[in-house]
Protein backbone atom coordinates (compact mmCIF):
# COMPACT_ATOMS: atom_id res chain seq x y z
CA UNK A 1 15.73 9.25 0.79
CA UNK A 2 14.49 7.12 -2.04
CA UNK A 3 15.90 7.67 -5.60
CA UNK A 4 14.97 7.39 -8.71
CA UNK A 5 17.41 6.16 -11.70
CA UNK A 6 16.20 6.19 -15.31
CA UNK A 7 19.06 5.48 -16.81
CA UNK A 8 17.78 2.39 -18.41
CA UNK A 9 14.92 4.33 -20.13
CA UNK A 10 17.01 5.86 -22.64
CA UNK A 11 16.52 3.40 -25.65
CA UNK A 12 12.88 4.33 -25.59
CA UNK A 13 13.30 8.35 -24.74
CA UNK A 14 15.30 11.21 -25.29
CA UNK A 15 16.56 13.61 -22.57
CA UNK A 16 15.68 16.99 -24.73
CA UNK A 17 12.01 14.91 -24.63
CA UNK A 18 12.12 14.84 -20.47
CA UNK A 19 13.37 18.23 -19.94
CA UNK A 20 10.11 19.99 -22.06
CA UNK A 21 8.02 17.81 -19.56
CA UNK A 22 9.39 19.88 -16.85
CA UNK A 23 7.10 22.49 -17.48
CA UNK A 24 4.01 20.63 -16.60
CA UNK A 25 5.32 18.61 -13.79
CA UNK A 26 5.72 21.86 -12.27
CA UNK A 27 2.32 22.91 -13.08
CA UNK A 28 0.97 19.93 -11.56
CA UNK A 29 2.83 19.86 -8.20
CA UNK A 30 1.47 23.38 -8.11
CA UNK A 31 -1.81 22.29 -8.24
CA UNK A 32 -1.52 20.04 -5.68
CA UNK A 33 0.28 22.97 -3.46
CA UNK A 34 -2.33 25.56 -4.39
CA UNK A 35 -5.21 23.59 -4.47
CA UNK A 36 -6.52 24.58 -7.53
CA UNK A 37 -6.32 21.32 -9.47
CA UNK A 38 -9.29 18.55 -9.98
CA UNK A 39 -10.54 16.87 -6.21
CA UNK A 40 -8.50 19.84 -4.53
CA UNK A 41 -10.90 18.95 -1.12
CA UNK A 42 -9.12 15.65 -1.21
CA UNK A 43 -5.87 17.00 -0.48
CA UNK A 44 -5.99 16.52 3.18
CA UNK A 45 -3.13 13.32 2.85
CA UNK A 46 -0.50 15.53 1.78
CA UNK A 47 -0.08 16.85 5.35
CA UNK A 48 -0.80 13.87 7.12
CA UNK A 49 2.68 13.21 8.44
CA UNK A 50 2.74 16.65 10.28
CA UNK A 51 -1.14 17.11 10.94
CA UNK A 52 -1.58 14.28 13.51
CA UNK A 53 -1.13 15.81 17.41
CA UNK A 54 0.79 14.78 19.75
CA UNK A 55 -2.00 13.63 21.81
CA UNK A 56 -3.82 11.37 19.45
CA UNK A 57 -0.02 9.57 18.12
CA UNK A 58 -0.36 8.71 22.34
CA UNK A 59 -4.10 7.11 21.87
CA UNK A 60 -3.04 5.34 19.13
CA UNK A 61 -0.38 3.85 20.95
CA UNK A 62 -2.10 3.36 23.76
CA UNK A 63 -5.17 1.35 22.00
CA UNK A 64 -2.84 -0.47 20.16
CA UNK A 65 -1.13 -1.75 23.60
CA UNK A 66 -4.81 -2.36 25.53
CA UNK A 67 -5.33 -4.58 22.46
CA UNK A 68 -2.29 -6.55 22.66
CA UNK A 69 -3.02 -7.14 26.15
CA UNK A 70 -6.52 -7.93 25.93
CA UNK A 71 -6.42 -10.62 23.04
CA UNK A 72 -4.12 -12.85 21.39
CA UNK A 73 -6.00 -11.99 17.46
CA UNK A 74 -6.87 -8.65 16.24
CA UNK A 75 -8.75 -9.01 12.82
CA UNK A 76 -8.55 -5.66 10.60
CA UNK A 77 -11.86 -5.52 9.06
CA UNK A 78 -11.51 -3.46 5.40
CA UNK A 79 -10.85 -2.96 1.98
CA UNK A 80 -8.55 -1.46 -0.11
CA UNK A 81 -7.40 1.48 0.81
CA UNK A 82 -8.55 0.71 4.37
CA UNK A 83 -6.00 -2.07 4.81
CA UNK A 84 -3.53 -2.63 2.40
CA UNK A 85 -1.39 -0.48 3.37
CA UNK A 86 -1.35 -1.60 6.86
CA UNK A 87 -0.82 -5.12 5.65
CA UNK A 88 1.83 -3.75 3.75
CA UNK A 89 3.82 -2.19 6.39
CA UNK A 90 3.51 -5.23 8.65
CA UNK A 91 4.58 -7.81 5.81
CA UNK A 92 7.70 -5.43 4.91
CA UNK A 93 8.75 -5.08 8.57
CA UNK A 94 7.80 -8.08 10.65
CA UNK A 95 7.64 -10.33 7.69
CA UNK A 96 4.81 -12.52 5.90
CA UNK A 97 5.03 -15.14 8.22
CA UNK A 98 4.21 -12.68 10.64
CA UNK A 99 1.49 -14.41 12.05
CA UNK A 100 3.71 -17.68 12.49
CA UNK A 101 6.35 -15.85 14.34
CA UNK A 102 4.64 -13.12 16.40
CA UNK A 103 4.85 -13.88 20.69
CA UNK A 104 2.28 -11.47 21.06
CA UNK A 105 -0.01 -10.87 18.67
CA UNK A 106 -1.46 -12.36 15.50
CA UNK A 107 -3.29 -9.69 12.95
CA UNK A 108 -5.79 -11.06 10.51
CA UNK A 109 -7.30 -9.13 7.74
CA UNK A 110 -10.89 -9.96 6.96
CA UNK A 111 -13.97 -7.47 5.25
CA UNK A 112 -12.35 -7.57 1.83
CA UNK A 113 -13.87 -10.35 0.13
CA UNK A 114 -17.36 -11.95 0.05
CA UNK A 115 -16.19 -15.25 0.29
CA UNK A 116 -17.60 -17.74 2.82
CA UNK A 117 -14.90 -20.01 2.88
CA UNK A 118 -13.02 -17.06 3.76
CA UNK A 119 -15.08 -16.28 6.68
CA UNK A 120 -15.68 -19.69 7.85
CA UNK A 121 -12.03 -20.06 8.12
CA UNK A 122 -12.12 -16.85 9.98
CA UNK A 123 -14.31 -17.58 12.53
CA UNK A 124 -12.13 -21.62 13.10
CA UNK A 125 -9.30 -19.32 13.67
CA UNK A 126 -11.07 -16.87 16.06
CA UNK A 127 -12.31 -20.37 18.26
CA UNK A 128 -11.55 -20.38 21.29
CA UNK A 129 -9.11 -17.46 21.27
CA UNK A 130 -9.37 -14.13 22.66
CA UNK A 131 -9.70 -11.16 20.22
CA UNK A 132 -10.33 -7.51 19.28
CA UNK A 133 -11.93 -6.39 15.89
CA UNK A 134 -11.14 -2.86 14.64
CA UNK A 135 -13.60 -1.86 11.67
CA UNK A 136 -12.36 0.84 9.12
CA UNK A 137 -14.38 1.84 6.54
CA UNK A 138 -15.35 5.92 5.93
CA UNK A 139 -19.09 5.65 5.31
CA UNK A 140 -19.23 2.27 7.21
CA UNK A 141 -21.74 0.94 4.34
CA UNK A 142 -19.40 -0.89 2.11
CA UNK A 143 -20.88 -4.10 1.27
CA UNK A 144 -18.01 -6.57 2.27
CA UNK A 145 -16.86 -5.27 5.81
CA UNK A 146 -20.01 -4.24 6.70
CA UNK A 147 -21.13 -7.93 6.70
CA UNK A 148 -18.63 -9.03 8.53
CA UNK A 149 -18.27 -6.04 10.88
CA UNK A 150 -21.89 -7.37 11.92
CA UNK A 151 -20.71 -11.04 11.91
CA UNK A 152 -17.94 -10.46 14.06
CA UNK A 153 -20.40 -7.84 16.82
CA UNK A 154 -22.40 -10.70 16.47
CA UNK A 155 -19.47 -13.02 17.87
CA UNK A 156 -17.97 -11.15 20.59
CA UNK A 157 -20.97 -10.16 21.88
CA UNK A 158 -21.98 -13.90 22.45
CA UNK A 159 -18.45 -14.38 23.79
CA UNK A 160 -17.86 -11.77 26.03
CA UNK A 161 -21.65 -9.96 26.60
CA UNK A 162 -22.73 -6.73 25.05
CA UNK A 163 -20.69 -4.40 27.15
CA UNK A 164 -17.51 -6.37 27.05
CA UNK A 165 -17.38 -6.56 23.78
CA UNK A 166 -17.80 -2.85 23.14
CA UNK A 167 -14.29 -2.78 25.09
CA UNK A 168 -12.77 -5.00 21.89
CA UNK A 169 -13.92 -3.17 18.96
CA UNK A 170 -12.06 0.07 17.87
CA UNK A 171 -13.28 2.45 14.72
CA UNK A 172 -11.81 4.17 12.07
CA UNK A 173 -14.14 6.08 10.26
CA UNK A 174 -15.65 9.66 9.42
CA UNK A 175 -14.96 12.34 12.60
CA UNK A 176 -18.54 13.35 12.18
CA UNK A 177 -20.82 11.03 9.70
CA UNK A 178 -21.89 8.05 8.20
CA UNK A 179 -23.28 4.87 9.33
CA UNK A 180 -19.64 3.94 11.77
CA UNK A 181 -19.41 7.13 13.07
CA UNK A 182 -22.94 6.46 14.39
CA UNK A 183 -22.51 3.02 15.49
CA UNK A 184 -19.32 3.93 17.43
CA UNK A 185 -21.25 6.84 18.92
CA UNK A 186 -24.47 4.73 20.01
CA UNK A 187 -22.41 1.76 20.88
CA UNK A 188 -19.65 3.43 22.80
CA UNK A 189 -16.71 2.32 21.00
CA UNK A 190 -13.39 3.64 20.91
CA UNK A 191 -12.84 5.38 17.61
CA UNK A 192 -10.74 7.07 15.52
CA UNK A 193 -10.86 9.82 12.61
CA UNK A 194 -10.20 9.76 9.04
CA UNK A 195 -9.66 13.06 8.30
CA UNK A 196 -12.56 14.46 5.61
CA UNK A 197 -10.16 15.90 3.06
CA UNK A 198 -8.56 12.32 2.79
CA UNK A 199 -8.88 9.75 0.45
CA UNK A 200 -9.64 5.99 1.29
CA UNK A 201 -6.12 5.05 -0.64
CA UNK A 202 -4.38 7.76 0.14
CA UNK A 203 -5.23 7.74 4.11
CA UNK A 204 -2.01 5.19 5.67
CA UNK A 205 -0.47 7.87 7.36
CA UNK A 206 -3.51 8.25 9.40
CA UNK A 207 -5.02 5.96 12.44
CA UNK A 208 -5.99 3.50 9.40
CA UNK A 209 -2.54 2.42 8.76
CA UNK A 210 -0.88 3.17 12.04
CA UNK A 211 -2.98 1.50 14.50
CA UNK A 212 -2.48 -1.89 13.38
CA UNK A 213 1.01 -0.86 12.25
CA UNK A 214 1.44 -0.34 16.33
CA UNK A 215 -0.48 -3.56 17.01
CA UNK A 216 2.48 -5.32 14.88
CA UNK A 217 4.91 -3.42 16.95
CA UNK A 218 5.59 -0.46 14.53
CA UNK A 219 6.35 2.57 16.03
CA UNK A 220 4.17 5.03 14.14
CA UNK A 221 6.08 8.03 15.10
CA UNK A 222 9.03 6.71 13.19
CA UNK A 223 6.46 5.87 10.21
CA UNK A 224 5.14 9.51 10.27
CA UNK A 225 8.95 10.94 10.47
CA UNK A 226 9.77 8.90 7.29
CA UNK A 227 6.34 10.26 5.85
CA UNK A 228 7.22 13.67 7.18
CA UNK A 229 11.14 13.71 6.00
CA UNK A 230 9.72 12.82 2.11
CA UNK A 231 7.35 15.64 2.19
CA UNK A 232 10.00 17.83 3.17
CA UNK A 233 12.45 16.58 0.38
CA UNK A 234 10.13 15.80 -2.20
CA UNK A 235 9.05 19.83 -2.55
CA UNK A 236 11.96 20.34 -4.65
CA UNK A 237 10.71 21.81 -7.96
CA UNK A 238 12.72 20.21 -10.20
CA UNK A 239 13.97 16.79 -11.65
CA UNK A 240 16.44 16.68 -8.57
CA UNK A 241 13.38 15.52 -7.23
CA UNK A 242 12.49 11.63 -7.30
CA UNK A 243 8.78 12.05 -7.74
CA UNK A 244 8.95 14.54 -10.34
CA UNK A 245 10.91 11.79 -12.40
CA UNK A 246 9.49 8.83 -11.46
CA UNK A 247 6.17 10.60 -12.66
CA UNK A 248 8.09 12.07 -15.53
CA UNK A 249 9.40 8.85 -16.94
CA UNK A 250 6.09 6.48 -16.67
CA UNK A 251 4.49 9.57 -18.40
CA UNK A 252 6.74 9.66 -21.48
CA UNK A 253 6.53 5.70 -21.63
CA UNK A 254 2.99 6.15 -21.61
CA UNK A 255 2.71 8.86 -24.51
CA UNK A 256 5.49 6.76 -26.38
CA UNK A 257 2.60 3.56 -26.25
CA UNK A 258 3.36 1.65 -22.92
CA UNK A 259 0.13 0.66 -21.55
CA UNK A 260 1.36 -0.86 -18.66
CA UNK A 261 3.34 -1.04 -15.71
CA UNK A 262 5.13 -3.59 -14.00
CA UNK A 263 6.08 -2.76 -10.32
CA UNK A 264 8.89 -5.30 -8.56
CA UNK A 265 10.74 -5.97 -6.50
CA UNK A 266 13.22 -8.73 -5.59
CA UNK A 267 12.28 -8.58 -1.78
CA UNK A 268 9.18 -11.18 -1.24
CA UNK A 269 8.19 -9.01 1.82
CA UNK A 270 7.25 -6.41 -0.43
CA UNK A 271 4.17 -8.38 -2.37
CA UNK A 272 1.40 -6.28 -0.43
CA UNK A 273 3.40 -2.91 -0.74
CA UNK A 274 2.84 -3.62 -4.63
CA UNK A 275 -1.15 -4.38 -3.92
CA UNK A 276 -1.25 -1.07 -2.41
CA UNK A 277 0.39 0.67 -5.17
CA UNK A 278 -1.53 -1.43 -7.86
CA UNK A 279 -4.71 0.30 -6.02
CA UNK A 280 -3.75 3.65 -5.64
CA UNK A 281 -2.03 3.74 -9.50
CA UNK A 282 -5.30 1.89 -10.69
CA UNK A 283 -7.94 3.79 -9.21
CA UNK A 284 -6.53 7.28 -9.36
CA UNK A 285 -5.37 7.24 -13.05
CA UNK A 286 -8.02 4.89 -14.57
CA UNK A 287 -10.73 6.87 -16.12
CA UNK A 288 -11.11 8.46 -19.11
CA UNK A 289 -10.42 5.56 -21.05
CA UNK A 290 -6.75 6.55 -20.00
CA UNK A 291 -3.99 5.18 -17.17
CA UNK A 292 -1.09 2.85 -17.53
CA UNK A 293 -2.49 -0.21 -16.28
CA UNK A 294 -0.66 -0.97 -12.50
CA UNK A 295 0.69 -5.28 -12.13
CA UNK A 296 2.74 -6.26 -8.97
CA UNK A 297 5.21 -8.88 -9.50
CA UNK A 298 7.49 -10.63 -6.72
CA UNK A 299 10.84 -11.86 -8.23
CA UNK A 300 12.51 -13.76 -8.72
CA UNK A 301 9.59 -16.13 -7.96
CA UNK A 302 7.42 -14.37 -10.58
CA UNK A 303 10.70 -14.38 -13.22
CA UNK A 304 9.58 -18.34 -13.01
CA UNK A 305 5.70 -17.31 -14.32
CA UNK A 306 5.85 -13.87 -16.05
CA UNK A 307 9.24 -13.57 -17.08
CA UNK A 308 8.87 -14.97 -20.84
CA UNK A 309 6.12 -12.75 -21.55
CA UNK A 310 8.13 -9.97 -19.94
CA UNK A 311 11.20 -10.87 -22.13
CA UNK A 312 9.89 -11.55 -25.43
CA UNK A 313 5.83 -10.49 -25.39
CA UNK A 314 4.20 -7.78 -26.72
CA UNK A 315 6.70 -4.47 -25.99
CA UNK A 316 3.87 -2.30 -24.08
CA UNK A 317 5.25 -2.65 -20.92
CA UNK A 318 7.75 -0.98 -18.92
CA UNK A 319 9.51 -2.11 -15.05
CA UNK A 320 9.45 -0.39 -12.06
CA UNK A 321 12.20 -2.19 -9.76
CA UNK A 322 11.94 -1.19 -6.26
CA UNK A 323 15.65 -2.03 -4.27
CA UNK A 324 16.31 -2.19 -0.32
CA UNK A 325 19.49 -2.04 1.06
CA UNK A 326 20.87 -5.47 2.27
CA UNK A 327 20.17 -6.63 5.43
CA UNK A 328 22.60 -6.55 8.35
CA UNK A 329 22.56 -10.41 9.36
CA UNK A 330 23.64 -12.55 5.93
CA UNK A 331 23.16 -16.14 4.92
CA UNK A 332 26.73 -17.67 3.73
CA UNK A 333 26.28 -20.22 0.94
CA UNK A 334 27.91 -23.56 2.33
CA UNK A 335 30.31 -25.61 0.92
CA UNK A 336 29.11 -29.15 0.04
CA UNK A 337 31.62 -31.94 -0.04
CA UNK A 338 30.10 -33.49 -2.55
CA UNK A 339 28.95 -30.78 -5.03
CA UNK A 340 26.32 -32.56 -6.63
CA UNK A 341 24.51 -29.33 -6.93
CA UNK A 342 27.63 -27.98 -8.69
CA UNK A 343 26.87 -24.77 -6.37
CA UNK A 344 30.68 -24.74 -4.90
CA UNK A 345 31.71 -22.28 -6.90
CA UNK A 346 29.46 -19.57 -4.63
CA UNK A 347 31.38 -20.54 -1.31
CA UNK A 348 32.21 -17.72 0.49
CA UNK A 349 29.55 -15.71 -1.48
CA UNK A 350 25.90 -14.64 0.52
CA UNK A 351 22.53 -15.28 -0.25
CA UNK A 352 22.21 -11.37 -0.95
CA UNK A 353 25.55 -11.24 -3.42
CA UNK A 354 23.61 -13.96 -5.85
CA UNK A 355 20.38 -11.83 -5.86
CA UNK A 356 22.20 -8.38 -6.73
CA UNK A 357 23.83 -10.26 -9.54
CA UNK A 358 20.52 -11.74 -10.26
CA UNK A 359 19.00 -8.16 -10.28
CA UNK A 360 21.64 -6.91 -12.30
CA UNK A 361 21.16 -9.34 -15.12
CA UNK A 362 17.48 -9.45 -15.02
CA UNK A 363 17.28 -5.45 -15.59
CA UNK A 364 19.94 -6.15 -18.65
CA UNK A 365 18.36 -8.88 -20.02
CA UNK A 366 14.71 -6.82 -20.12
CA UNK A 367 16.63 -3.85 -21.46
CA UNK A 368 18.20 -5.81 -23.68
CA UNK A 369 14.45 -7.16 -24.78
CA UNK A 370 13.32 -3.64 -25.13
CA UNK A 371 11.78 -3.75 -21.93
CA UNK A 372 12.40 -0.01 -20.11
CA UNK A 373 13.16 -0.21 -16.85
CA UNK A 374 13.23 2.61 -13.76
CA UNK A 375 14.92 1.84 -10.37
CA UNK A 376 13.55 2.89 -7.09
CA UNK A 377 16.49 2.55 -4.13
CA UNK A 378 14.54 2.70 -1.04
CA UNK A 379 16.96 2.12 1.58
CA UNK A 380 16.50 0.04 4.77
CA UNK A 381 13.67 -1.50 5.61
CA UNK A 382 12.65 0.37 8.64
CA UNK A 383 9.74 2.02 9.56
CA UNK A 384 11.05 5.42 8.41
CA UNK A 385 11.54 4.02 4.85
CA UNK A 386 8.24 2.44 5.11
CA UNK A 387 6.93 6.36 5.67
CA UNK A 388 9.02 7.38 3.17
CA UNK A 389 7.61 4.96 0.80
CA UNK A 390 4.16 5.54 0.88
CA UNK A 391 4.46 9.32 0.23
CA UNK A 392 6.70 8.99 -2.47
CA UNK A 393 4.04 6.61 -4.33
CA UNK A 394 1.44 9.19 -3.25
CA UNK A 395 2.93 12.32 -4.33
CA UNK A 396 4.13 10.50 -8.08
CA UNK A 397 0.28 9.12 -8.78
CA UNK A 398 -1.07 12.12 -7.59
CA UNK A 399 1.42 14.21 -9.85
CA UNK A 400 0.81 11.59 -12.76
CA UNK A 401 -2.70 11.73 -12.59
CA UNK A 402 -2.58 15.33 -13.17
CA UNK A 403 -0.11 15.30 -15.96
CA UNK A 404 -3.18 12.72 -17.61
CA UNK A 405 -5.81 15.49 -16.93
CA UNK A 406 -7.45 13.05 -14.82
CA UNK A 407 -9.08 13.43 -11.12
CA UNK A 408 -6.51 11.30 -9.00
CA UNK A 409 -8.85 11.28 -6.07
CA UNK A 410 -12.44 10.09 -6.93
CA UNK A 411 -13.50 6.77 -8.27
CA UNK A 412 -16.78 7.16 -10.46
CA UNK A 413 -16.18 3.72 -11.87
CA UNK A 414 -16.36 1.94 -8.95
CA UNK A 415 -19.61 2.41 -8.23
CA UNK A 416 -21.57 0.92 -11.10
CA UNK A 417 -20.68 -2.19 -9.72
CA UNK A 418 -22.19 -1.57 -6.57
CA UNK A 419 -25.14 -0.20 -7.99
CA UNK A 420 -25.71 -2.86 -9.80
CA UNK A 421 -24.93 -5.46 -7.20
CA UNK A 422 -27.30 -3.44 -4.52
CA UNK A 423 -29.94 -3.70 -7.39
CA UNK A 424 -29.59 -7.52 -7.87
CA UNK A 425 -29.59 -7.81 -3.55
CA UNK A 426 -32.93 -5.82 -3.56
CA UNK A 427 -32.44 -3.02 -1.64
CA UNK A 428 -34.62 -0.47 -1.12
CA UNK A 429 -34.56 3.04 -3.23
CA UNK A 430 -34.92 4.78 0.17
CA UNK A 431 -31.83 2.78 2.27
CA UNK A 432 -28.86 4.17 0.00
């Protein structure tokens, strides 16, 4: 189970100062229990690693093998919410050279950008390979992969013939609604539900993070035990519980005038994991002219671009570290004849030895700097941790948003950009 240290906090709070919090944390994790907080008919994620049956964990799996058999490229169409996290899993377990690797499979994430270079170099890498599409969106009317949802129909339609292609395109979208739902239901498409009560960031541990997840070769039973094991664990009503102080702490830092937050970790495979959490910190706490404001770094490359400013800028910041337990195979530093490197002194030492001591000094040196810093241990990176993960982020925003009086589950602000895009585009009053 994944816990939370805050020892490292204490220079900028007090424990008498954590343990009146306690009070509220528990009036916001009940709530999210009782449904009686703000966007309580979005609470449909907290039971999503017990909710899903039997038999539709079997069609996942089952779609997810028909497509590794039918096509050598699946391309995720979606944003945010509707595919970072699956990108996240996949980088974390199967690497981010995944694609370079994989015997089976490549998985390429398109829909989330309006680029055209983007999509041009798309459709080079789709030529003259064989490949599924599977579109996840909730309305189905998002602007960026709804034009290439109908760039890519367009494609394997010409490739393979209308009713081929239906065979190669899979939906996750509404059970009942929207402009996907309807497509997949005149078109004959294979699709899956996003449950209504569920958010588009908070929705992983549902068909829109597990199917690709299986794609990759991700058992998503194991994912939904992890998510299922932290929901068990992480109803503990007290500070015993990780989420109740991770949400704690990075509430304190804010009232004590932290503005922001810097998630990392010293695992590169982790750099999407910390795009998912920027989004679901982001969107759910800021409004209200309040929120921490959510940056992902990946050290120690990052140490290389942000560290000064981390060390010596402004102090309205605070870390997040997030630690994995070392890997099973290690890498042995070498000894060198020569020594020109003057690296001999680490023989017999591992690759993973030098970045715990590397850790270890970076968190001193940024404490040192006045720089607070929590620590998330994670354990192994395995698809149960990977379940256990993305609950325990859930859970904390969700319980963090609350403690800012703030709705963690709509998005209001999102959607005077669209508004004003759709207005610029021309579209019609009557086609909204």
């Amino acid at each position: 189970m994944i816990n939370a240290d805050i020892s490292n906090i204490w220079g900028e709070l007090s424990l008498p100062a954590l343990l009146a919090l306690e009070r509220e944390v528990f009036d916001a994790h009940m709530r999210l229990t009782d449904k009686t907080g703000r966007g309580a008919d979005y609470l449909g994620w907290m039971a999503l690693p017990d909710r899903m049956t039997t038999t539709e964990l079997q069609r996942i799996r089952q779609a997810a093998e028909r497509i590794r058999e039918q096509s050598q490229v699946l391309v995720v169409v979606g944003i945010g919410g509707s595919y970072l996290g699956a990108r996240a899993a996949i980088e974390l377990l199967r690497g981010q050279q995944y694609n370079l690797t994989s015997k089976t499979i490549q998985i390429l994430f398109a829909g989330n950008s309006f680029s055209t270079r983007s999509h041009q170099e798309l459709l080079e890498l789709l030529s003259g390979r064989d490949f599924s599409v599977c579109i996840i969106s909730k309305s189905g009317t998002t602007m960026e992969p709804a034009l290439v949802t109908r760039s890519l129909k367009w494609l394997l339609e010409q490739k393979y013939g209308a009713e081929e292609a239906k065979k190669r395109i899979y939906v996750i979208t509404d059970p009942t609604r929207g402009a996907l739902r309807q497509m997949a239901q005149q078109e004959g498409y294979e699709a899956f539900p996003i449950p209504p009560d569920v958010g588009g960031r908070y929705s992983v541990l549902s068909a829109v993070g597990l199917l690709p997840m299986a794609v990759a070769g991700i058992d998503p039973g194991q994912v939904l035990l992890g998510g299922s094991e932290a929901r068990r664990q992480l109803d503990i009503r007290s500070f015993e519980n990780p989420a109740w102080l991770y949400a704690a702490a990075r509430t304190l830092l804010y009232r004590g005038g932290k503005s922001i937050e810097v998630l990392c970790s010293w695992e590169p495979r982790f750099a999407v994991f910390g795009r998912w959490w920027q989004q679901l910190f982001g969107e759910s706490e800021g409004k209200e002219g309040k929120g921490l404001f959510p940056v992902s770094l990946e050290f120690s490359a990052d140490l290389h671009s942000m560290g000064q400013m981390i060390q010596q800028g402004p102090r309205n910041l605070f870390e997040t570290v997030v630690r994995f337990a070392p890997p099973e195979q290690q890498v042995a530093v070498e000894m060198d004849w020569k020594d020109l490197d003057g690296l001999n002194y680490l023989q017999g030492k591992t690759f993973e030895d030098v970045a715990e001591q590397a850790c270890q000094g970076t968190i001193a040196a940024h404490v040192d700097g006045g720089v607070p810093v929590i620590t998330l241990e994670a354990g192994p990176t395995d698809a149960g941790t990977v379940g256990e993960l993305f609950y325990f982020f859930e859970l904390s925003c969700a319980l963090s948003a609350y403690l800012l009086d703030v709705n963690p589950f709509d998005q209001p602000g999102v959607e005077q950009y669209k508004e004003n895009m759709y207005a610029l585009l021309g579209r019609p009053k009557n086609n909204r």
